[in-house]
PDB file of N, CA and C in Angstrom:
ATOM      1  N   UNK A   1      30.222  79.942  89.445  1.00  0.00           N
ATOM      2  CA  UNK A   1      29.653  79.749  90.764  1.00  0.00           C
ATOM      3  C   UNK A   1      28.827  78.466  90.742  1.00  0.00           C
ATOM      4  N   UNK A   2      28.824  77.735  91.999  1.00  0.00           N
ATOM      5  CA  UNK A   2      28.516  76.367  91.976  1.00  0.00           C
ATOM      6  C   UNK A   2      26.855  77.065  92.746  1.00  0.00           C
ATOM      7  N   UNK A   3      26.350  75.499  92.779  1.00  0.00           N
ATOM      8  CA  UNK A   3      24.994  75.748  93.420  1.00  0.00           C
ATOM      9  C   UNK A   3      25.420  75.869  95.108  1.00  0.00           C
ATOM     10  N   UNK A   4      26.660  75.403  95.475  1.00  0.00           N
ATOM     11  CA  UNK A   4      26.886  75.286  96.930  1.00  0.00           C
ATOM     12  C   UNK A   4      27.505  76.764  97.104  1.00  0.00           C
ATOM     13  N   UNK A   5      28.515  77.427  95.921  1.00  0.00           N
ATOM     14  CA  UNK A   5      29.015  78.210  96.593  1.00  0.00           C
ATOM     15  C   UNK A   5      27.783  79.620  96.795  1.00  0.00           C
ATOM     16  N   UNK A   6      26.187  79.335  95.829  1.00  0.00           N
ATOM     17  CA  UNK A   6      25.584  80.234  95.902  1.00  0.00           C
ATOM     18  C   UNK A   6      24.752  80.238  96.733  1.00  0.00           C
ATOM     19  N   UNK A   7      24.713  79.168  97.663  1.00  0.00           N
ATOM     20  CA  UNK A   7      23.884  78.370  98.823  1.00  0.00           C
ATOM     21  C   UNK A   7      24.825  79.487 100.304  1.00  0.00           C
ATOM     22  N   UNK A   8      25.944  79.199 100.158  1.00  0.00           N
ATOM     23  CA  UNK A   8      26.797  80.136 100.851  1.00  0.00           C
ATOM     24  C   UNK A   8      26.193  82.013 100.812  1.00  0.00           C
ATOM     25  N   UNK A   9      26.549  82.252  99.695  1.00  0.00           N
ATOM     26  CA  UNK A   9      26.774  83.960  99.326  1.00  0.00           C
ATOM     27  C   UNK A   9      25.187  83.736  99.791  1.00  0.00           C
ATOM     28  N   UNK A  10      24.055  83.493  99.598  1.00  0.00           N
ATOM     29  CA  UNK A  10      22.438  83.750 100.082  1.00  0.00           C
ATOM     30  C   UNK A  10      22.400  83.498 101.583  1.00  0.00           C
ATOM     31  N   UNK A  11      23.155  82.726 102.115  1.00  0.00           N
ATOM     32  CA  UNK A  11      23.252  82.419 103.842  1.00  0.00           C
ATOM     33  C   UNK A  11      24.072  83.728 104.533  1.00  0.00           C
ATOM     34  N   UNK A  12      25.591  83.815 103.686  1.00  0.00           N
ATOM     35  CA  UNK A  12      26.123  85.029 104.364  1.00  0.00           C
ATOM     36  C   UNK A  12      25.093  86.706 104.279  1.00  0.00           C
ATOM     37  N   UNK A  13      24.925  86.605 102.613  1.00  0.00           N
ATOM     38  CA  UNK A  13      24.346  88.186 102.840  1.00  0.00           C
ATOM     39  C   UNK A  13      23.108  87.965 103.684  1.00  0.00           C
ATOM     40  N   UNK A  14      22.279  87.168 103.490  1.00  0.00           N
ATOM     41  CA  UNK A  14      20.791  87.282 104.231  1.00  0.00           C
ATOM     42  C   UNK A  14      20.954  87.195 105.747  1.00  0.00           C
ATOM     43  N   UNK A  15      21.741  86.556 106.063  1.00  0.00           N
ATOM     44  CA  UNK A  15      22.008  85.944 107.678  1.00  0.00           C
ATOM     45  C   UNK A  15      21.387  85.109 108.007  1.00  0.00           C
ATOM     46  N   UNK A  16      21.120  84.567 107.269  1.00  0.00           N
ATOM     47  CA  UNK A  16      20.356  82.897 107.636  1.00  0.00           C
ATOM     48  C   UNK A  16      21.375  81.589 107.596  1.00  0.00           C
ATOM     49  N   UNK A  17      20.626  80.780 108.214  1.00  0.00           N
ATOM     50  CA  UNK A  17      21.724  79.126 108.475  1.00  0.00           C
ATOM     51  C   UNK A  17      21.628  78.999 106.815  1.00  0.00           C
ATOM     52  N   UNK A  18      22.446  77.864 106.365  1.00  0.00           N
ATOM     53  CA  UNK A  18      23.381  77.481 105.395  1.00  0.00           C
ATOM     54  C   UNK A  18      22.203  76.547 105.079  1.00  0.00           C
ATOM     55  N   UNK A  19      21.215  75.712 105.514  1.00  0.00           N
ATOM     56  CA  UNK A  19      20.348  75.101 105.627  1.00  0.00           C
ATOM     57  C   UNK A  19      19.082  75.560 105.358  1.00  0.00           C
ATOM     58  N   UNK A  20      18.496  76.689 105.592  1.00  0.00           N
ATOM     59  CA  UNK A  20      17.586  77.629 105.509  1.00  0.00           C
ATOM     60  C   UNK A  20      17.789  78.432 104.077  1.00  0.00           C
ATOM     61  N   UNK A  21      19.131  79.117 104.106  1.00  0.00           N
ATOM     62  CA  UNK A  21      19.449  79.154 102.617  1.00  0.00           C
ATOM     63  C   UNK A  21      19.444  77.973 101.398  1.00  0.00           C
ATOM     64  N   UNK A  22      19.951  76.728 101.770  1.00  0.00           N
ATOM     65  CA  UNK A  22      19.451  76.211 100.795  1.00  0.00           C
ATOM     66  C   UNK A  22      18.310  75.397 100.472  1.00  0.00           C
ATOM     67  N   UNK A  23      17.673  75.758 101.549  1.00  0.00           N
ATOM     68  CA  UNK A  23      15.565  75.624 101.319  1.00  0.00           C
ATOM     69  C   UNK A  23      15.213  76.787  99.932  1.00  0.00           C
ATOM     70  N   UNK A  24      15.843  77.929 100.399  1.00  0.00           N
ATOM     71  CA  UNK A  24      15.259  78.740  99.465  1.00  0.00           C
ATOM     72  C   UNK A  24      15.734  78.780  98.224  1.00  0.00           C
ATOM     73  N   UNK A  25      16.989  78.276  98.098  1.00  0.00           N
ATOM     74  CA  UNK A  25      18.124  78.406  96.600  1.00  0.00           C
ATOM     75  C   UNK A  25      16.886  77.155  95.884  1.00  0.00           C
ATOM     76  N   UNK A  26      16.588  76.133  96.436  1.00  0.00           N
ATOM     77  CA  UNK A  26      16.061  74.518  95.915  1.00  0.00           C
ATOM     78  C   UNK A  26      14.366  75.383  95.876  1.00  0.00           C
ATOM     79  N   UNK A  27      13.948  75.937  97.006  1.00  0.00           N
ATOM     80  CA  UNK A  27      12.204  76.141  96.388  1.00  0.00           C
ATOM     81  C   UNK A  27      12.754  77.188  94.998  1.00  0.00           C
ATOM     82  N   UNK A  28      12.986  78.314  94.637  1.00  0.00           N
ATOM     83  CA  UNK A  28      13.766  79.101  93.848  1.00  0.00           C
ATOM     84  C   UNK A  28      14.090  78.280  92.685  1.00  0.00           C
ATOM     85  N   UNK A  29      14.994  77.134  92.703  1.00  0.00           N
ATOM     86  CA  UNK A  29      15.015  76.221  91.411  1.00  0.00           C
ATOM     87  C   UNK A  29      13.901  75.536  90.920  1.00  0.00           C
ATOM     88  N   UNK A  30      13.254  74.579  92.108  1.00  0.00           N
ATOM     89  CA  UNK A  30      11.935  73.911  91.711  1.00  0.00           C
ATOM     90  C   UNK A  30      10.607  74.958  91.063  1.00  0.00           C
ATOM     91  N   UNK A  31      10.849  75.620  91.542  1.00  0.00           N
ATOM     92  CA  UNK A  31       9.523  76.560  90.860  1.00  0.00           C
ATOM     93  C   UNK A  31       9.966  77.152  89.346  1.00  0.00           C
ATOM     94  N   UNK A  32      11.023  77.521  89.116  1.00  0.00           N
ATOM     95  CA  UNK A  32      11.137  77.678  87.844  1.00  0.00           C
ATOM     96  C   UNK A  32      11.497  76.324  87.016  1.00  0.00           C
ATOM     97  N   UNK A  33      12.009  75.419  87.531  1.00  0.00           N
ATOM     98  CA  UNK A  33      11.872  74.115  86.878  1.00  0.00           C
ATOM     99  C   UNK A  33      10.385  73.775  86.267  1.00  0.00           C
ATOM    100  N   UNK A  34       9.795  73.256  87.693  1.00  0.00           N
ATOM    101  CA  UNK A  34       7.926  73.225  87.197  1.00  0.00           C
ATOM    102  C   UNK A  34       7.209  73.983  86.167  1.00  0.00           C
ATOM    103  N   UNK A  35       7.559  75.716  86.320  1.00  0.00           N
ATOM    104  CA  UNK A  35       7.109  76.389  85.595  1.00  0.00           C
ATOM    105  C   UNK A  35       7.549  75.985  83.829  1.00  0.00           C
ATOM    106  N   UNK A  36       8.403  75.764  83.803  1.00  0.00           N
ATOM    107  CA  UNK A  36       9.123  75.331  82.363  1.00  0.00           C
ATOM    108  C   UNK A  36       8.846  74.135  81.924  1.00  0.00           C
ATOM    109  N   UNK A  37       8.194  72.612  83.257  1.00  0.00           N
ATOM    110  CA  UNK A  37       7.840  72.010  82.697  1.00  0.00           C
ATOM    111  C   UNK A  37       6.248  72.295  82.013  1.00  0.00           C
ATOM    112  N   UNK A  38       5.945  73.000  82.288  1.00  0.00           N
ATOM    113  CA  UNK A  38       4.388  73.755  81.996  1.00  0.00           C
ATOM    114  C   UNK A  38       4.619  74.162  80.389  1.00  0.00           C
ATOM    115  N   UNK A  39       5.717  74.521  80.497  1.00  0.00           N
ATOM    116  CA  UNK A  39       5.476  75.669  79.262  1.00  0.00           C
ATOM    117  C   UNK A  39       5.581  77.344  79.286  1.00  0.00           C
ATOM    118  N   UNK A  40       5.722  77.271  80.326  1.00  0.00           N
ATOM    119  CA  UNK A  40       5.357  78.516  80.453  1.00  0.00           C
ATOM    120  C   UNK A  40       6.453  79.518  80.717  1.00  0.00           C
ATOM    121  N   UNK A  41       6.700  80.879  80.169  1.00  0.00           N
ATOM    122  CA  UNK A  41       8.010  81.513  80.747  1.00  0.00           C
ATOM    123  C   UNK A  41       8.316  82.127  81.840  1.00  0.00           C
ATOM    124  N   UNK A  42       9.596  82.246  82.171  1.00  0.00           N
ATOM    125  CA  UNK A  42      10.007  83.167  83.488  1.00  0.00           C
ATOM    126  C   UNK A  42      10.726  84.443  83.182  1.00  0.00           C
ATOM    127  N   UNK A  43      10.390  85.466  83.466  1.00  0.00           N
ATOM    128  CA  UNK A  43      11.126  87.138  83.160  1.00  0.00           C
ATOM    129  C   UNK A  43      11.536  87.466  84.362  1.00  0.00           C
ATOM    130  N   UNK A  44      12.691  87.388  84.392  1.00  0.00           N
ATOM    131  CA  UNK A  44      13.159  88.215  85.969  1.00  0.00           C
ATOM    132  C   UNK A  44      13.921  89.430  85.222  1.00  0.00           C
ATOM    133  N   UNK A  45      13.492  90.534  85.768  1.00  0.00           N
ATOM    134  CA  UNK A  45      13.635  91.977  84.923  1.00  0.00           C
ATOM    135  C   UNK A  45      15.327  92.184  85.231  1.00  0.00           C
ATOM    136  N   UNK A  46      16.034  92.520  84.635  1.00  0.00           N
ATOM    137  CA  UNK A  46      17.349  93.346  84.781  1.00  0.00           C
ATOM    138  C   UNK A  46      18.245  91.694  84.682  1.00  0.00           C
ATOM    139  N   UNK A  47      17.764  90.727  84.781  1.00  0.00           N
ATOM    140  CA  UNK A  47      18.757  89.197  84.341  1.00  0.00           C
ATOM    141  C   UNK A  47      18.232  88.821  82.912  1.00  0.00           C
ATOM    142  N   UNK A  48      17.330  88.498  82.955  1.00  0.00           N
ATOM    143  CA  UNK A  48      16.806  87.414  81.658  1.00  0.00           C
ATOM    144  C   UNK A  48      16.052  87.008  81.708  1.00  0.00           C
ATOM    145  N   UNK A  49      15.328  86.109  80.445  1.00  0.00           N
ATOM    146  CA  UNK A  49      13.985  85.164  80.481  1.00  0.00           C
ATOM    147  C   UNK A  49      14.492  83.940  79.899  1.00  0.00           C
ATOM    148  N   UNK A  50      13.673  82.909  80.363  1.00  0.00           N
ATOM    149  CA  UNK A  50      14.065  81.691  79.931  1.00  0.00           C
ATOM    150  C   UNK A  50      12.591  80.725  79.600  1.00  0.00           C
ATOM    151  N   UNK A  51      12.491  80.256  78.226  1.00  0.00           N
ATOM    152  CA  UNK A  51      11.193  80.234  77.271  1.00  0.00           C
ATOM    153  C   UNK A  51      11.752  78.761  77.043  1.00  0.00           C
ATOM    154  N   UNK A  52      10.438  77.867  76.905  1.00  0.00           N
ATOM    155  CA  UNK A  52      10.509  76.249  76.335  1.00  0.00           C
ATOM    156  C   UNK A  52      10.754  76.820  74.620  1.00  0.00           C
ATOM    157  N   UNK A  53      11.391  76.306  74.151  1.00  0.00           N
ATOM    158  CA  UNK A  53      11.615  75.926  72.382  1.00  0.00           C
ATOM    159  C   UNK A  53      11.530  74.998  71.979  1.00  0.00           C
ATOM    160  N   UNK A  54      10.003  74.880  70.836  1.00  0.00           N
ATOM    161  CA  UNK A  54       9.708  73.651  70.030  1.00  0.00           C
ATOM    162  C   UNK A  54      11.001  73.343  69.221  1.00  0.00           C
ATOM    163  N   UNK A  55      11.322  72.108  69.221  1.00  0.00           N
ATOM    164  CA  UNK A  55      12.320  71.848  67.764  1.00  0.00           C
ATOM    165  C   UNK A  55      11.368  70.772  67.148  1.00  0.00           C
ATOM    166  N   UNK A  56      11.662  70.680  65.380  1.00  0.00           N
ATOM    167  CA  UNK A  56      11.019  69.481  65.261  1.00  0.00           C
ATOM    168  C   UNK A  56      11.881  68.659  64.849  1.00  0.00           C
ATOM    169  N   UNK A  57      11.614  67.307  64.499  1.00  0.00           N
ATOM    170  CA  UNK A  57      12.509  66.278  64.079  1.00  0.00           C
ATOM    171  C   UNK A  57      13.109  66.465  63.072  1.00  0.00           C
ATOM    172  N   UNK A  58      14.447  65.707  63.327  1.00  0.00           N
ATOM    173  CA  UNK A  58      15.613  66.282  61.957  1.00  0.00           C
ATOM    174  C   UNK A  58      15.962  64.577  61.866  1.00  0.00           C
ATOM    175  N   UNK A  59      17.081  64.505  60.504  1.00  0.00           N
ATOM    176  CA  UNK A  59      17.870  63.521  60.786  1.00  0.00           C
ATOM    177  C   UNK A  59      19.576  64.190  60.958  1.00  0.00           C
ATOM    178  N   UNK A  60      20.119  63.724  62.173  1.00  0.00           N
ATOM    179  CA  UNK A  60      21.197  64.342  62.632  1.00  0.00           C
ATOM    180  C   UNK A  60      22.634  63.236  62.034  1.00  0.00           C
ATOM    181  N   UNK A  61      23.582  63.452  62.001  1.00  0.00           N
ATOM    182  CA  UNK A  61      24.746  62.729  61.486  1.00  0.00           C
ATOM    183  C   UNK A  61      25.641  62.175  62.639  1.00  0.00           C
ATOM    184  N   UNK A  62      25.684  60.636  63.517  1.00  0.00           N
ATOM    185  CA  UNK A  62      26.419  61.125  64.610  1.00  0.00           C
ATOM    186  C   UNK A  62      28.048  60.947  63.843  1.00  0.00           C
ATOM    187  N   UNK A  63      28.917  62.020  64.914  1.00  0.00           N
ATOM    188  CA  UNK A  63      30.123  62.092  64.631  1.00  0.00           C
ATOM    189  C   UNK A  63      31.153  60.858  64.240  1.00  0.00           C
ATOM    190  N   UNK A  64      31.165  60.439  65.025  1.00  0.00           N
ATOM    191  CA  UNK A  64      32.023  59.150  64.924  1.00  0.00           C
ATOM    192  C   UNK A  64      32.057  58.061  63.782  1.00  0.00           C
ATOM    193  N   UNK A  65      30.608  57.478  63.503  1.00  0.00           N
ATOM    194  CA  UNK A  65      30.286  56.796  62.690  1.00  0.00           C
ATOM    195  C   UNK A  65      30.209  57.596  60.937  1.00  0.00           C
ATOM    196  N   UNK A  66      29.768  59.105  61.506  1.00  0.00           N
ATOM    197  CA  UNK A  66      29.134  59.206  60.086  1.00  0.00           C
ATOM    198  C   UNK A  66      27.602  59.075  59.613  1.00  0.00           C
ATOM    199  N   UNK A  67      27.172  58.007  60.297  1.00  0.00           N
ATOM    200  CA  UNK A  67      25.828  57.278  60.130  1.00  0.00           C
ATOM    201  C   UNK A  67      24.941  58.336  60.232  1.00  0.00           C
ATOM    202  N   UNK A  68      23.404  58.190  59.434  1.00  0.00           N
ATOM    203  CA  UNK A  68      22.484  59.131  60.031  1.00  0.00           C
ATOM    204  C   UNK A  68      21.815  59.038  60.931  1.00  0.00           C
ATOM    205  N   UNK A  69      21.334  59.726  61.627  1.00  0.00           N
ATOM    206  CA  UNK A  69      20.209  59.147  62.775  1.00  0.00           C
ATOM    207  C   UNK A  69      19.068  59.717  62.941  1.00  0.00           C
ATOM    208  N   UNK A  70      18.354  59.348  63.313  1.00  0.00           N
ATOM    209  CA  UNK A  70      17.068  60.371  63.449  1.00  0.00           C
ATOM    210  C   UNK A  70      17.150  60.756  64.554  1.00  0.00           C
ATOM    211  N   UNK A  71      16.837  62.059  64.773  1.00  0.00           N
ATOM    212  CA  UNK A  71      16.662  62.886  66.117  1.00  0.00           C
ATOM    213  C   UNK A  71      14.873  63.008  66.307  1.00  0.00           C
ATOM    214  N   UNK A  72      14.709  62.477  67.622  1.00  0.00           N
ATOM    215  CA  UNK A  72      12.998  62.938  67.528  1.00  0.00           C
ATOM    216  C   UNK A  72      12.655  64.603  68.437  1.00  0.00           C
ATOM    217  N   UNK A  73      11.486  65.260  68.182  1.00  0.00           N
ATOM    218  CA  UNK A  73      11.614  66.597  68.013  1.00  0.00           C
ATOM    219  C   UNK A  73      11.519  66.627  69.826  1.00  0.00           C
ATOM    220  N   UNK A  74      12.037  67.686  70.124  1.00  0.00           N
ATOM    221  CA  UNK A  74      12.220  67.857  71.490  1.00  0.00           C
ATOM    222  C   UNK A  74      11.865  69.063  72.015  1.00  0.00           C
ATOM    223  N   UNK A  75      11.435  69.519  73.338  1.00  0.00           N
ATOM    224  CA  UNK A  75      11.599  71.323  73.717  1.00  0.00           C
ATOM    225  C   UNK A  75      12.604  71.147  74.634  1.00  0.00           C
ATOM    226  N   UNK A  76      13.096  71.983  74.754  1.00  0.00           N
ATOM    227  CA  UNK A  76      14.317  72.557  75.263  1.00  0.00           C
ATOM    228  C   UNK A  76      13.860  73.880  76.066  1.00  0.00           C
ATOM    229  N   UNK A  77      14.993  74.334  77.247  1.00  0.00           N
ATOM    230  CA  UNK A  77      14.854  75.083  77.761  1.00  0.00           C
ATOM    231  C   UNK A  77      15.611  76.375  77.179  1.00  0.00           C
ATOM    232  N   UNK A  78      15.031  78.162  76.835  1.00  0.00           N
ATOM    233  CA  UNK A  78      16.495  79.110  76.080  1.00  0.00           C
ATOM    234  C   UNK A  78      16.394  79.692  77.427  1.00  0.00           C
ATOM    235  N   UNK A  79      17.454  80.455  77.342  1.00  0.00           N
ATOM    236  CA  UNK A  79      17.805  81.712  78.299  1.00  0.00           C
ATOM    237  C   UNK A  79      17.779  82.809  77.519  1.00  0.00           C
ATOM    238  N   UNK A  80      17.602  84.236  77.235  1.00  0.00           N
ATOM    239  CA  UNK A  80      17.895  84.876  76.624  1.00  0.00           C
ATOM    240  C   UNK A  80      18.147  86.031  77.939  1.00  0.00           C
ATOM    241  N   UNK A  81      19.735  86.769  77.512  1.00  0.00           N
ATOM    242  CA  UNK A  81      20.039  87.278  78.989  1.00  0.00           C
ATOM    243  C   UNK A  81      19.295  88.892  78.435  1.00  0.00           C
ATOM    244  N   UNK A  82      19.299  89.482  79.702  1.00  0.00           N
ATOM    245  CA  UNK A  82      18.601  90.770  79.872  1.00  0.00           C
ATOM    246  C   UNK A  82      19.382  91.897  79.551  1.00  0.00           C
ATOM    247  N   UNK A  83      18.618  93.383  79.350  1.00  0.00           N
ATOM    248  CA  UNK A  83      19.663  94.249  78.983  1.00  0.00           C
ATOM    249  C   UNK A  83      20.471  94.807  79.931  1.00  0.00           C
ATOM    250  N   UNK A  84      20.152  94.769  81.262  1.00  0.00           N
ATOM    251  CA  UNK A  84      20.810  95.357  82.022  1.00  0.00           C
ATOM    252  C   UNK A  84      22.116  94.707  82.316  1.00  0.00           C
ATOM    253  N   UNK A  85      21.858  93.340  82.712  1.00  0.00           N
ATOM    254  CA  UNK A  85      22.932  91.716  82.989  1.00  0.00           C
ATOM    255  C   UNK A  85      24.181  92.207  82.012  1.00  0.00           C
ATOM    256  N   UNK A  86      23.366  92.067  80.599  1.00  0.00           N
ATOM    257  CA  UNK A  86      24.805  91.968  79.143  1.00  0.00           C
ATOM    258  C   UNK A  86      25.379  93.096  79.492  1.00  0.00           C
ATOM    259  N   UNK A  87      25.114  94.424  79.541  1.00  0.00           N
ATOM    260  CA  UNK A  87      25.545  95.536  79.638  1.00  0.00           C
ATOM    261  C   UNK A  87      26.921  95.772  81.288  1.00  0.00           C
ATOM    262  N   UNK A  88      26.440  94.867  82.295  1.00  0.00           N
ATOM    263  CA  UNK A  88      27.227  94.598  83.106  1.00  0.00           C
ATOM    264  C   UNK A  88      28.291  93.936  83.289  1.00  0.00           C
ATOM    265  N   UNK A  89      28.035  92.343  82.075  1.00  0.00           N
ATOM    266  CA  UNK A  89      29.473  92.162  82.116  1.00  0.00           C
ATOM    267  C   UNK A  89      29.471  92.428  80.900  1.00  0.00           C
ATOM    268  N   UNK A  90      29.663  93.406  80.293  1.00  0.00           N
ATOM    269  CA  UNK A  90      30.225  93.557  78.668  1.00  0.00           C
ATOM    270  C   UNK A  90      31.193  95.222  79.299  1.00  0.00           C
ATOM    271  N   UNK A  91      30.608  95.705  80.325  1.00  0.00           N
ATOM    272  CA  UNK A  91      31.038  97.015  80.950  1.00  0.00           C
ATOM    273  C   UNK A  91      32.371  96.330  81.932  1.00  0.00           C
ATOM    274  N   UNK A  92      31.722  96.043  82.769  1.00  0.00           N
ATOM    275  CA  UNK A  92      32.171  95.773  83.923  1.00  0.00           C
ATOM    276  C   UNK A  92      33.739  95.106  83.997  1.00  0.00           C
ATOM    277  N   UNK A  93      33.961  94.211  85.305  1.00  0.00           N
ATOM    278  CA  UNK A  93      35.288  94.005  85.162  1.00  0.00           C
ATOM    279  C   UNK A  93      34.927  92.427  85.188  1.00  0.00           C
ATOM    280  N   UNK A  94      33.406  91.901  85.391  1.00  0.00           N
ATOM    281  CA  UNK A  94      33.375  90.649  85.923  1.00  0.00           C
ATOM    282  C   UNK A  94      33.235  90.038  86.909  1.00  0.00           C
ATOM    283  N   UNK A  95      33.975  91.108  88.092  1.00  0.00           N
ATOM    284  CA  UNK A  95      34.274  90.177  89.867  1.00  0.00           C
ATOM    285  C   UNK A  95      33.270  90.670  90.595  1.00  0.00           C
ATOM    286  N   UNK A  96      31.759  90.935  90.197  1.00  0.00           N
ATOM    287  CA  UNK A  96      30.653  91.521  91.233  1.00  0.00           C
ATOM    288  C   UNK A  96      30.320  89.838  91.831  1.00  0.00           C
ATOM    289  N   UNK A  97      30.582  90.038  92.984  1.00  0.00           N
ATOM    290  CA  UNK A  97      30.624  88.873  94.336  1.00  0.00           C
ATOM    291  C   UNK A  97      28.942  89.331  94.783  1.00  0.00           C
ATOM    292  N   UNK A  98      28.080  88.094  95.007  1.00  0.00           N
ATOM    293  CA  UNK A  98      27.133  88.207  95.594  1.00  0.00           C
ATOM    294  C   UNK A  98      27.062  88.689  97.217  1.00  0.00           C
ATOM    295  N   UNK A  99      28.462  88.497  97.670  1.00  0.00           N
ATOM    296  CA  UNK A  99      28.585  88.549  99.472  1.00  0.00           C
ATOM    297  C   UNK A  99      29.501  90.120  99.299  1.00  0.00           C
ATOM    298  N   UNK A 100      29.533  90.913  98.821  1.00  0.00           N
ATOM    299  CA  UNK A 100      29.730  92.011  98.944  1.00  0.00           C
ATOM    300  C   UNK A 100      28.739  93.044  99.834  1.00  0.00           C
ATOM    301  N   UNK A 101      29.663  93.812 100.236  1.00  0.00           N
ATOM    302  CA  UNK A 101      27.882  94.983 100.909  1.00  0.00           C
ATOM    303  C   UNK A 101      27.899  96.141  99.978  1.00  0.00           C
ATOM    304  N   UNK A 102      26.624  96.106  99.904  1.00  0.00           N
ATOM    305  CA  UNK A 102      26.144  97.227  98.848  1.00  0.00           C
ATOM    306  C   UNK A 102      27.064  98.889  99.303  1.00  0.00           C
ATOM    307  N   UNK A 103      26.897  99.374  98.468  1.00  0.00           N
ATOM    308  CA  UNK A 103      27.741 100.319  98.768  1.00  0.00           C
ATOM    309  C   UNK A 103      26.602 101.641  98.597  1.00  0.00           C
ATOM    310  N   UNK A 104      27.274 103.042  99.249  1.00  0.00           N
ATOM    311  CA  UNK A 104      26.443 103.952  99.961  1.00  0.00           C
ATOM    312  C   UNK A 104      24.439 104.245  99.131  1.00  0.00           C
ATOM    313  N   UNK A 105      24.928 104.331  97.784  1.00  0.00           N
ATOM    314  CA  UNK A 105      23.916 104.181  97.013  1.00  0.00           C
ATOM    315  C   UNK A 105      22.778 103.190  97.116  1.00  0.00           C
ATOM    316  N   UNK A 106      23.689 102.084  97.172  1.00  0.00           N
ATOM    317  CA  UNK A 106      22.465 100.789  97.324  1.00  0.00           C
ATOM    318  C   UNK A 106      22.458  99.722  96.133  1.00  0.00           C
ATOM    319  N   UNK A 107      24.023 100.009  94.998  1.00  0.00           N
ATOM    320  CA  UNK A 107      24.240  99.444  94.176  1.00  0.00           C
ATOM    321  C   UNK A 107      25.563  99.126  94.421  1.00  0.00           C
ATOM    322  N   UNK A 108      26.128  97.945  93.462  1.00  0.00           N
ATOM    323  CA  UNK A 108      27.195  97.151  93.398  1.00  0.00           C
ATOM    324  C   UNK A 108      28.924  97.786  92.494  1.00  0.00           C
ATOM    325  N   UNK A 109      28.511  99.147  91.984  1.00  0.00           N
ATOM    326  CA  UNK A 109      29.254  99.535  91.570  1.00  0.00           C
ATOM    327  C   UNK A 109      29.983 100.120  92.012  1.00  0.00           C
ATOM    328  N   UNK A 110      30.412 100.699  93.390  1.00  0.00           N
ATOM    329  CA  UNK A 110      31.349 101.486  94.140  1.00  0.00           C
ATOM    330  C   UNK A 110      31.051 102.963  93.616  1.00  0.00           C
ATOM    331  N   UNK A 111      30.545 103.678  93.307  1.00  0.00           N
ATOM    332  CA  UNK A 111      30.972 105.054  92.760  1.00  0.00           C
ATOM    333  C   UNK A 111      29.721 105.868  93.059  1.00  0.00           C
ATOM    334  N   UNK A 112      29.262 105.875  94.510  1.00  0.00           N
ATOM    335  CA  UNK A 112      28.157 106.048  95.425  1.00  0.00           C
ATOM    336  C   UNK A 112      27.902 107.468  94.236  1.00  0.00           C
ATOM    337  N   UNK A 113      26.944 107.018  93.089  1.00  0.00           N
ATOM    338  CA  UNK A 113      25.922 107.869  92.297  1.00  0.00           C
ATOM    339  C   UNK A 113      24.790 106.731  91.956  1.00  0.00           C
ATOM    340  N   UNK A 114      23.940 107.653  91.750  1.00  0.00           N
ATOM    341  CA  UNK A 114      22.660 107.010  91.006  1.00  0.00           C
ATOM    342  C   UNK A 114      22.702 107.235  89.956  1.00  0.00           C
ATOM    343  N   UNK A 115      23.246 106.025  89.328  1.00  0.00           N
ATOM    344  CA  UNK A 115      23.062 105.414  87.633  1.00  0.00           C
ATOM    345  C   UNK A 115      21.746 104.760  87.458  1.00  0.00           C
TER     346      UNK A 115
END
């Protein structure tokens, strides 16, 4: 899924303009961007968290040449996905569409029980 086609699926399910949705998809990115340039982590419960990682300096080999190079130490952004997320597509079939309507329960699985 692209950032446009998820700009879409947040306009159709919510019922908002395509424009309005992607105010909120972009405040939604910028704030966890900022937050990460901070340092600081984000936990969204039942997806994942995503944590800055110190690396420190190495000397790296580039491919082509062979040559060594020095790498200087960097943070990086991880994701580490959630238990509920892995368990969905490791279960699942894969095709849960954000523009679907929830079904009688109020979940995405068709099989109107409370799991």
């Amino acid at each position: 899924m692209t950032k446009s086609e998820l700009i879409d699926a947040v306009a159709r399910r919510s019922k908002i303009t395509k424009s309005r949705a992607e105010e909120v998809v972009n405040c939604v990115f910028d704030s966890m961007t900022k937050a990460l340039e901070r340092g600081e982590g984000i936990e969204i419960r039942g997806f994942g968290s995503f944590t800055v990682r110190q690396y420190k300096p190495y000397n790296g080999r580039n491919p082509r040449t062979g040559k060594s190079v020095p790498v200087p130490e960097k943070r990086l952004p991880f994701f580490k996905v959630g238990k509920e997320l892995k368990e969905l597509v490791n279960d699942g079939t894969g095709t849960i569409e954000l523009d679907d309507e929830d079904d009688a329960d109020g979940d995405l699985d068709g099989d109107d029980t409370d799991d």
